[in-house]
C-alpha atoms as a PDB file:
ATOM      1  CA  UNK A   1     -29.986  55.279 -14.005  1.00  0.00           C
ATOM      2  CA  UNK A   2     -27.896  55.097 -17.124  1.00  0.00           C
ATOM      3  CA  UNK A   3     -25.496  56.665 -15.348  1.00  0.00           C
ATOM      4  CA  UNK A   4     -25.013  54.187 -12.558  1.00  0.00           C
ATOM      5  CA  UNK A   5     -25.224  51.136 -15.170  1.00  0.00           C
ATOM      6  CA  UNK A   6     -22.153  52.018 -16.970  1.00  0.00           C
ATOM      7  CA  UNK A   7     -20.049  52.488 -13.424  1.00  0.00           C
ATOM      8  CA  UNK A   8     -21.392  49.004 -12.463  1.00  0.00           C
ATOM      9  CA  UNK A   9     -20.773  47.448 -16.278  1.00  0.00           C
ATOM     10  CA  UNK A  10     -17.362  49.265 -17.041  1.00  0.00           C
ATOM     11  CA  UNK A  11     -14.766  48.417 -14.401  1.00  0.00           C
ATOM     12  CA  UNK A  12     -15.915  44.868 -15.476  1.00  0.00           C
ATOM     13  CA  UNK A  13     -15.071  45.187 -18.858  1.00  0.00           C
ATOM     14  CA  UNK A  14     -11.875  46.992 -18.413  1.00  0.00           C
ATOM     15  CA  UNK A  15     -11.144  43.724 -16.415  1.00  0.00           C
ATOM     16  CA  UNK A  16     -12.265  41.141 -18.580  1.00  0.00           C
ATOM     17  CA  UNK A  17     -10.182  43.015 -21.836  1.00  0.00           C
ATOM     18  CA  UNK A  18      -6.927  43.503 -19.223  1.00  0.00           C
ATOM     19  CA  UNK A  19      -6.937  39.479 -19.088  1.00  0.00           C
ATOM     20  CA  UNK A  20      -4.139  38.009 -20.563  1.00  0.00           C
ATOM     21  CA  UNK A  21      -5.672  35.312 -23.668  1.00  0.00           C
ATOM     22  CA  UNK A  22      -3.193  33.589 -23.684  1.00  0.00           C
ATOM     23  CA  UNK A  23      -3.334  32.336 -19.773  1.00  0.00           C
ATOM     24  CA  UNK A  24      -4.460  28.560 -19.004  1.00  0.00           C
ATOM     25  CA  UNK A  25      -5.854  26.704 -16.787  1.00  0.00           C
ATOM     26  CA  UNK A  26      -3.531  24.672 -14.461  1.00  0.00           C
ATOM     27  CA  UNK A  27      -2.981  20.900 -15.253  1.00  0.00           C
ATOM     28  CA  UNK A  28      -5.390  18.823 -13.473  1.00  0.00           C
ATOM     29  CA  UNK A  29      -3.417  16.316 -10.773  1.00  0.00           C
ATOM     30  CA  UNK A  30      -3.035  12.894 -11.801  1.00  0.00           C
ATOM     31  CA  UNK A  31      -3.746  11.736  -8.079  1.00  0.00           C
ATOM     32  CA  UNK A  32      -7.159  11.714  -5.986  1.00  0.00           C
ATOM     33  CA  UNK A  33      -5.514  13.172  -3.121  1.00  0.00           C
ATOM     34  CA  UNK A  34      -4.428  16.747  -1.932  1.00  0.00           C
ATOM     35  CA  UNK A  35      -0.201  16.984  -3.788  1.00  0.00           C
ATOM     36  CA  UNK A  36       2.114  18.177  -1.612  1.00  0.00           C
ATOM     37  CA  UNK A  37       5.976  18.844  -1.242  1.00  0.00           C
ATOM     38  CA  UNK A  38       7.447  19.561   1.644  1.00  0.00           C
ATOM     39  CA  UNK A  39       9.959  17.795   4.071  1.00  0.00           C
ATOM     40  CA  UNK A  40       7.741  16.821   7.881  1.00  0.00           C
ATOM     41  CA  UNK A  41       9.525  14.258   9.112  1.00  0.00           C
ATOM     42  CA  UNK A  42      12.083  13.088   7.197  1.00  0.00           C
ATOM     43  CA  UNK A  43      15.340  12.509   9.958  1.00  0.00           C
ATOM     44  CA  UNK A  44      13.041  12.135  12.937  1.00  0.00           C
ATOM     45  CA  UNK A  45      14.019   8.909  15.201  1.00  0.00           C
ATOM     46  CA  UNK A  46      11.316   6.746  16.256  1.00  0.00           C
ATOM     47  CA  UNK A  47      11.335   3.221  18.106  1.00  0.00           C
ATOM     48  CA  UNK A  48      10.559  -0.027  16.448  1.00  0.00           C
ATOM     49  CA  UNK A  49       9.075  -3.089  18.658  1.00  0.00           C
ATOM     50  CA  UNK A  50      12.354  -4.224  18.671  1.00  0.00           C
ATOM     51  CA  UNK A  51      13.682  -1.089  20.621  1.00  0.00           C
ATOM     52  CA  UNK A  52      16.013   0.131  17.146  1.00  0.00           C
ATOM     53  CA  UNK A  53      15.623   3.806  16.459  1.00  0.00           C
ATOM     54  CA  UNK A  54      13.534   4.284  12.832  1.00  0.00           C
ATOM     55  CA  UNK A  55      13.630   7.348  10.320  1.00  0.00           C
ATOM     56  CA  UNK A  56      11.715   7.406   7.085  1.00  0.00           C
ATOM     57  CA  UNK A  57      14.673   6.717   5.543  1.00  0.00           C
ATOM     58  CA  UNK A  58      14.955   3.435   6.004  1.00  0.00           C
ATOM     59  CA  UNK A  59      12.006   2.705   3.956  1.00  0.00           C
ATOM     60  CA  UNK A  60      13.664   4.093   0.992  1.00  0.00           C
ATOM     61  CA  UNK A  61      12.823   2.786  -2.149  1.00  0.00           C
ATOM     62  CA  UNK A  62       9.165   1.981  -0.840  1.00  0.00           C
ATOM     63  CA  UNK A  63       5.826   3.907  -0.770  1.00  0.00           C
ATOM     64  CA  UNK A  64       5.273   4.758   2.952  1.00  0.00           C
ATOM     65  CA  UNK A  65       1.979   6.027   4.345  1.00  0.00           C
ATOM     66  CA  UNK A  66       2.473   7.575   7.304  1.00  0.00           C
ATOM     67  CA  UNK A  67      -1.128   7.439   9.907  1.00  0.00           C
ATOM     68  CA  UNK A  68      -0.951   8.827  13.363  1.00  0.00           C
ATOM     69  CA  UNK A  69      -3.441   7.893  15.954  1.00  0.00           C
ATOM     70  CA  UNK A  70      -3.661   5.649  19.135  1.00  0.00           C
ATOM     71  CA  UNK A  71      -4.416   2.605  19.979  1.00  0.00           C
ATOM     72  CA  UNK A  72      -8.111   3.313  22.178  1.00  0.00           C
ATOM     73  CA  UNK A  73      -9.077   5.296  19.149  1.00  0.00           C
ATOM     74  CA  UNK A  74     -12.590   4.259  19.098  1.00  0.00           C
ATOM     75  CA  UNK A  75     -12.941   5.335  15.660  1.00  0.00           C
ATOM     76  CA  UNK A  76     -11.183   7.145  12.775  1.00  0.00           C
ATOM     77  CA  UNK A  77      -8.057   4.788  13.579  1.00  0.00           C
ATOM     78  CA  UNK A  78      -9.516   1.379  13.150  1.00  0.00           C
ATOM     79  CA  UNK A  79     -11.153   2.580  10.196  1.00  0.00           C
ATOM     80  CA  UNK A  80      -7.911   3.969   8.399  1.00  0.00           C
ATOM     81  CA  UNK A  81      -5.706   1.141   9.289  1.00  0.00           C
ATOM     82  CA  UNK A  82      -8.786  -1.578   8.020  1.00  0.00           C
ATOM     83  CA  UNK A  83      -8.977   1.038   4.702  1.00  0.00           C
ATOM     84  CA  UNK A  84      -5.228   0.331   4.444  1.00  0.00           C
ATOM     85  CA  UNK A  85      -5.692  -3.559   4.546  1.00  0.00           C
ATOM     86  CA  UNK A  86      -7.815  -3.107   1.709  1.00  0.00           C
ATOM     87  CA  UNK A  87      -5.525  -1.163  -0.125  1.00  0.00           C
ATOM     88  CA  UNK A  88      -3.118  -3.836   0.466  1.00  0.00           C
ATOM     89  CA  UNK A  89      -5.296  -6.527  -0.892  1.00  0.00           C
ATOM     90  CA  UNK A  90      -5.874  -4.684  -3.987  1.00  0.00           C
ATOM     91  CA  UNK A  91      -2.293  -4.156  -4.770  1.00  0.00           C
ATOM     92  CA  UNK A  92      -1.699  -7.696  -4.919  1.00  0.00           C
ATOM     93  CA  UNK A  93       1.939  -8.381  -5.390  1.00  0.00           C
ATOM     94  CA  UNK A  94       2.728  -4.500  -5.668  1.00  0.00           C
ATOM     95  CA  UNK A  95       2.069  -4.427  -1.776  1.00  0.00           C
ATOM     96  CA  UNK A  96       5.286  -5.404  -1.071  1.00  0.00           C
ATOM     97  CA  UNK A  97       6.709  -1.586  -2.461  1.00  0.00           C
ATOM     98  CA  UNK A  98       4.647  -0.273   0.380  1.00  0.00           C
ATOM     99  CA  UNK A  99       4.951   0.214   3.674  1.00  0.00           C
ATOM    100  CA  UNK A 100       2.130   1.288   6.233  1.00  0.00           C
ATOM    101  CA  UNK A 101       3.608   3.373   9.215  1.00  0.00           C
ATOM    102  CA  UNK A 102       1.455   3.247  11.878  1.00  0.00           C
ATOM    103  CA  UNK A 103       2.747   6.013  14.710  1.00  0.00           C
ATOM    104  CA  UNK A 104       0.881   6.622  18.175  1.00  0.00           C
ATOM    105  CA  UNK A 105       0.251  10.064  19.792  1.00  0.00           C
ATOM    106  CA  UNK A 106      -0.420   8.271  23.201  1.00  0.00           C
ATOM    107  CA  UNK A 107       2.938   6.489  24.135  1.00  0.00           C
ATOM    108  CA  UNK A 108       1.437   6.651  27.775  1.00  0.00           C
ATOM    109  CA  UNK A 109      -0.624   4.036  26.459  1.00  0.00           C
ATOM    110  CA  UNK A 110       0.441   2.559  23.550  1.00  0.00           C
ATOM    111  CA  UNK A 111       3.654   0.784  24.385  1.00  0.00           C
ATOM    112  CA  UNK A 112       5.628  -0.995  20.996  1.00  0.00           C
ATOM    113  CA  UNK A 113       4.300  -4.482  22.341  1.00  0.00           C
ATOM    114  CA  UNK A 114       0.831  -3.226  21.990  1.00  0.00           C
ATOM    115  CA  UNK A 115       1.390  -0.775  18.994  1.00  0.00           C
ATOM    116  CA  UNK A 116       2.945  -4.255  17.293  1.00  0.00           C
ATOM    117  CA  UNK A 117      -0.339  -6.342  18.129  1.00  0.00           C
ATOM    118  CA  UNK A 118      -2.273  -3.798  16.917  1.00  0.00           C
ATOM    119  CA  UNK A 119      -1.401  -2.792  13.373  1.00  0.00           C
ATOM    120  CA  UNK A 120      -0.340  -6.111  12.971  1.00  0.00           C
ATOM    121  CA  UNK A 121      -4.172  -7.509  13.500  1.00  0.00           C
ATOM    122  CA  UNK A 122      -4.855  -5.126  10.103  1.00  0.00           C
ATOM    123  CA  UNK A 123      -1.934  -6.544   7.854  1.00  0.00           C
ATOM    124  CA  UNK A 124       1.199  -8.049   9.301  1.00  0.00           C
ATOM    125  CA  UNK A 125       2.951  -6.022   7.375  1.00  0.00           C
ATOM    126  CA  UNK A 126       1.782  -2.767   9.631  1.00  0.00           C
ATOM    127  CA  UNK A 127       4.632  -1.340  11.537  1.00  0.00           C
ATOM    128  CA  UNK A 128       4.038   0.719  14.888  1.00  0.00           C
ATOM    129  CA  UNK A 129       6.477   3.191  15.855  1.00  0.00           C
ATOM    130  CA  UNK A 130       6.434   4.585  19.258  1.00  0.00           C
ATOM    131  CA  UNK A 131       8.792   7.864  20.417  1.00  0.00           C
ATOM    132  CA  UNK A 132       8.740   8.866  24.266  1.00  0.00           C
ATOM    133  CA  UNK A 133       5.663  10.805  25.707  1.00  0.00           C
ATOM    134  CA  UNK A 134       8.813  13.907  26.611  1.00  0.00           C
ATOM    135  CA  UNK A 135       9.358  13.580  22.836  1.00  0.00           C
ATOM    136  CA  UNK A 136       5.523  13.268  21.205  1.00  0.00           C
ATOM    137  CA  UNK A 137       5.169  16.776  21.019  1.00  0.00           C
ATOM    138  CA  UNK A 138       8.513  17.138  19.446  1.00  0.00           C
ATOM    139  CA  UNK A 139       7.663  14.742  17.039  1.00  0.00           C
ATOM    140  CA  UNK A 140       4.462  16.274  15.806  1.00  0.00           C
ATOM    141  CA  UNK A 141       6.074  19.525  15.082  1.00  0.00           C
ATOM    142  CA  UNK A 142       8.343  17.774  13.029  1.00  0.00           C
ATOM    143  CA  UNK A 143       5.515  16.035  10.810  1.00  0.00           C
ATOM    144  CA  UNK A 144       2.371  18.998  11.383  1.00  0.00           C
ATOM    145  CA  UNK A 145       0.262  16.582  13.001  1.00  0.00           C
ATOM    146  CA  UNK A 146      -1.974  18.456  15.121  1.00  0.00           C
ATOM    147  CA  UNK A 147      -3.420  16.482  18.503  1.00  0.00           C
ATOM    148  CA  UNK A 148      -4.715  17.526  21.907  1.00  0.00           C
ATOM    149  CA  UNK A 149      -5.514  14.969  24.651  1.00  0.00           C
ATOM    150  CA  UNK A 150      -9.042  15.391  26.077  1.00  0.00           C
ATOM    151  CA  UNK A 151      -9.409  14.474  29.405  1.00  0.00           C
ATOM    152  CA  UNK A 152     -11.971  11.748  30.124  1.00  0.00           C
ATOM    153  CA  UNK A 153     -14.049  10.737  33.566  1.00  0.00           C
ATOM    154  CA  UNK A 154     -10.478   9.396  35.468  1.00  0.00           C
ATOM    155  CA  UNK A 155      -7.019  10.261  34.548  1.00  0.00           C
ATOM    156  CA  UNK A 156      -6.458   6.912  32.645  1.00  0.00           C
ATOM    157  CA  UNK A 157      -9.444   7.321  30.496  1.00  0.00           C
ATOM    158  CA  UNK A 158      -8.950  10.276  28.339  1.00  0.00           C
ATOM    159  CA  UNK A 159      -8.846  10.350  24.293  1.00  0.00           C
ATOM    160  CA  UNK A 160      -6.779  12.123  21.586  1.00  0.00           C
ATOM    161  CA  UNK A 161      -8.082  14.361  19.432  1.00  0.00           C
ATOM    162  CA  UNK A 162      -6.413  14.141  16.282  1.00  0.00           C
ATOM    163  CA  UNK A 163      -5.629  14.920  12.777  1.00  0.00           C
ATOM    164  CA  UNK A 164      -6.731  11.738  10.283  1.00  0.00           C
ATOM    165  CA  UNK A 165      -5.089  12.789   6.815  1.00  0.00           C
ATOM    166  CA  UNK A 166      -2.268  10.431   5.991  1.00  0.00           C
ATOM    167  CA  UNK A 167       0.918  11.118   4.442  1.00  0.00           C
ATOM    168  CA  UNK A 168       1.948   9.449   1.074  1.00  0.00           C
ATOM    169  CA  UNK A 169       5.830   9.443   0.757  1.00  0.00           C
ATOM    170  CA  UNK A 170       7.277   8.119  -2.669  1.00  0.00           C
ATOM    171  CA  UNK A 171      10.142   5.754  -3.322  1.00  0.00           C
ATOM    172  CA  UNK A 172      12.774   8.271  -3.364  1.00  0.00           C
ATOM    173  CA  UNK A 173      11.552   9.161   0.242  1.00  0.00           C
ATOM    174  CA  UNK A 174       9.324  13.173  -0.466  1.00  0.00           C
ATOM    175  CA  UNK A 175       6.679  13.882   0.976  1.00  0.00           C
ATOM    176  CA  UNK A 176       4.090  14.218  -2.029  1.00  0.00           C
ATOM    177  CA  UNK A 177       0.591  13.209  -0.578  1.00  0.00           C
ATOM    178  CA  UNK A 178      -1.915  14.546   2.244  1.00  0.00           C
ATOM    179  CA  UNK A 179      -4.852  11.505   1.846  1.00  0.00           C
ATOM    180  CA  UNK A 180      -7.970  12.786   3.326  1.00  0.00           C
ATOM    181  CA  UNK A 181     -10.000  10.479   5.599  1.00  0.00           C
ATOM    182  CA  UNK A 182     -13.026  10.291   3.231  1.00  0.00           C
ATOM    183  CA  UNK A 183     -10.508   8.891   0.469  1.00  0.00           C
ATOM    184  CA  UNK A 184     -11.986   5.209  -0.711  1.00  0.00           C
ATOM    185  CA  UNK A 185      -9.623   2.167  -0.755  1.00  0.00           C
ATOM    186  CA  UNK A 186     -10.107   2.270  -4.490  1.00  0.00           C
ATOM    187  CA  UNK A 187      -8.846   5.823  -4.782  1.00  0.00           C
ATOM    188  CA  UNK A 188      -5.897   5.515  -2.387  1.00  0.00           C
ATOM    189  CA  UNK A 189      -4.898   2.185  -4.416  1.00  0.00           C
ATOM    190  CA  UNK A 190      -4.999   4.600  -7.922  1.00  0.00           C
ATOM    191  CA  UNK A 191      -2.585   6.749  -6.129  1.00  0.00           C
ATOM    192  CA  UNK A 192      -0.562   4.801  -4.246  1.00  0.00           C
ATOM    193  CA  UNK A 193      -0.151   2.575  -7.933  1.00  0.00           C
ATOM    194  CA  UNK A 194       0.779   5.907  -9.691  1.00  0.00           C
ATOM    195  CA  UNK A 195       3.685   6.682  -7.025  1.00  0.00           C
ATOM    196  CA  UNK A 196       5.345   3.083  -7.555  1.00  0.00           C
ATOM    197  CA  UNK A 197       4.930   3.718 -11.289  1.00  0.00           C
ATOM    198  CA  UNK A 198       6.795   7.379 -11.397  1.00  0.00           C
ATOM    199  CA  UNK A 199       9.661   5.325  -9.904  1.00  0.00           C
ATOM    200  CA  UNK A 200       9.578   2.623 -12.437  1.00  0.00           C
ATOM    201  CA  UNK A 201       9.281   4.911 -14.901  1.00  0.00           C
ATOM    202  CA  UNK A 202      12.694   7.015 -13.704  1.00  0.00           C
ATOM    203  CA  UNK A 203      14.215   3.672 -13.348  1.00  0.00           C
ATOM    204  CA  UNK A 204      13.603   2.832 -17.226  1.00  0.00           C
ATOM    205  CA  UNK A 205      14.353   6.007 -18.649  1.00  0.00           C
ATOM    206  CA  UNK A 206      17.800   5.713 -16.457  1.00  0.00           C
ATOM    207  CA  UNK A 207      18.718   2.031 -18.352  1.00  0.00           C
ATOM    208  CA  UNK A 208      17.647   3.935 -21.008  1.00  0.00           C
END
């Protein structure tokens, strides 16, 4: 018995004294949601209700949040997009640093007329972007949005199945937030408020 104690005891104290002390815990993230970097997106040319062909980049200098979905989503879409309104409402005049992108996975549907009336009913300042059905799968490989449409009871009424995080892209146009669907209004405002400051803050230290 003592035997077998010290082969289950030592290999665990060998590996707690092999630890370095002077190793630390990471810094905790400033932001409720998940920090990311990476690039999804960034030239891909989308459509406007006007017809003019949108990137990212043309929001430069804004926070952009980036929500895919469709217009006959009977759920997790009207309830992002209304989130978002509140988030507007709470940024008072720091709303207008932020744009909401709202971009459909059913173009079959969802033509820019109707993507227009739609996020415009949350917040005027919504803005649906629309890219060809040939192109939709194209476009989310570009930004790793996952979907699959799910046929329905005729061929006209199927759903999407789709991912719901959202896609926080500072002022200098990275990709450096994945919101999760469960985030509150109040939590997206914290972040979205620390984004626009980083910016302000580069922008002081540059007059500096």
């Amino acid at each position: 018995m003592k035997k077998r104690l010290m082969a289950l005891v030592f290999p665990a104290l060998l590996s707690a004294c092999g630890a370095p002390e002077d190793t630390a815990p990471p810094a905790p993230s400033p932001f409720h949601a998940r920090e990311v970097s990476a690039r999804h997106g960034e030239g891909f040319e989308m459509t406007d209700r006007q017809g003019r062909t949108r990137t990212l980049a043309d929001w430069r200098g804004k926070v952009v949040l980036v929500f895919f979905g469709y217009t006959h989503c009977p759920d997790a879409c009207p309830s992002a997009l209304y989130r978002f309104s509140e988030v507007m409402e709470r940024l008072g005049e720091e709303a207008a640093q932020v744009r909401v992108l709202f971009i459909t996975l059913d173009p079959a549907r969802d033509t820019p007329e109707i993507l227009h009336n739609y996020a415009t009913a949350f917040n005027p300042a919504f803005i649906g972007l629309y890219v060809s059905p040939e192109r939709t799968p194209e476009m989310a490989r570009a930004f790793h949005v996952f979907y699959r449409i799910a046929p329905g009871q005729t061929p006209d009424r199927y759903s999407v199945d789709h991912g719901v995080s959202v896609y926080a892209y500072d002022r200098s146009g990275r990709l450096r937030l994945e919101i999760p669907h469960t985030a509150t209004a109040d939590e997206v405002t914290d972040d979205v408020r620390r984004l626009i400051a980083e910016a302000e803050d580069r922008e002081q230290k540059t007059e500096d």
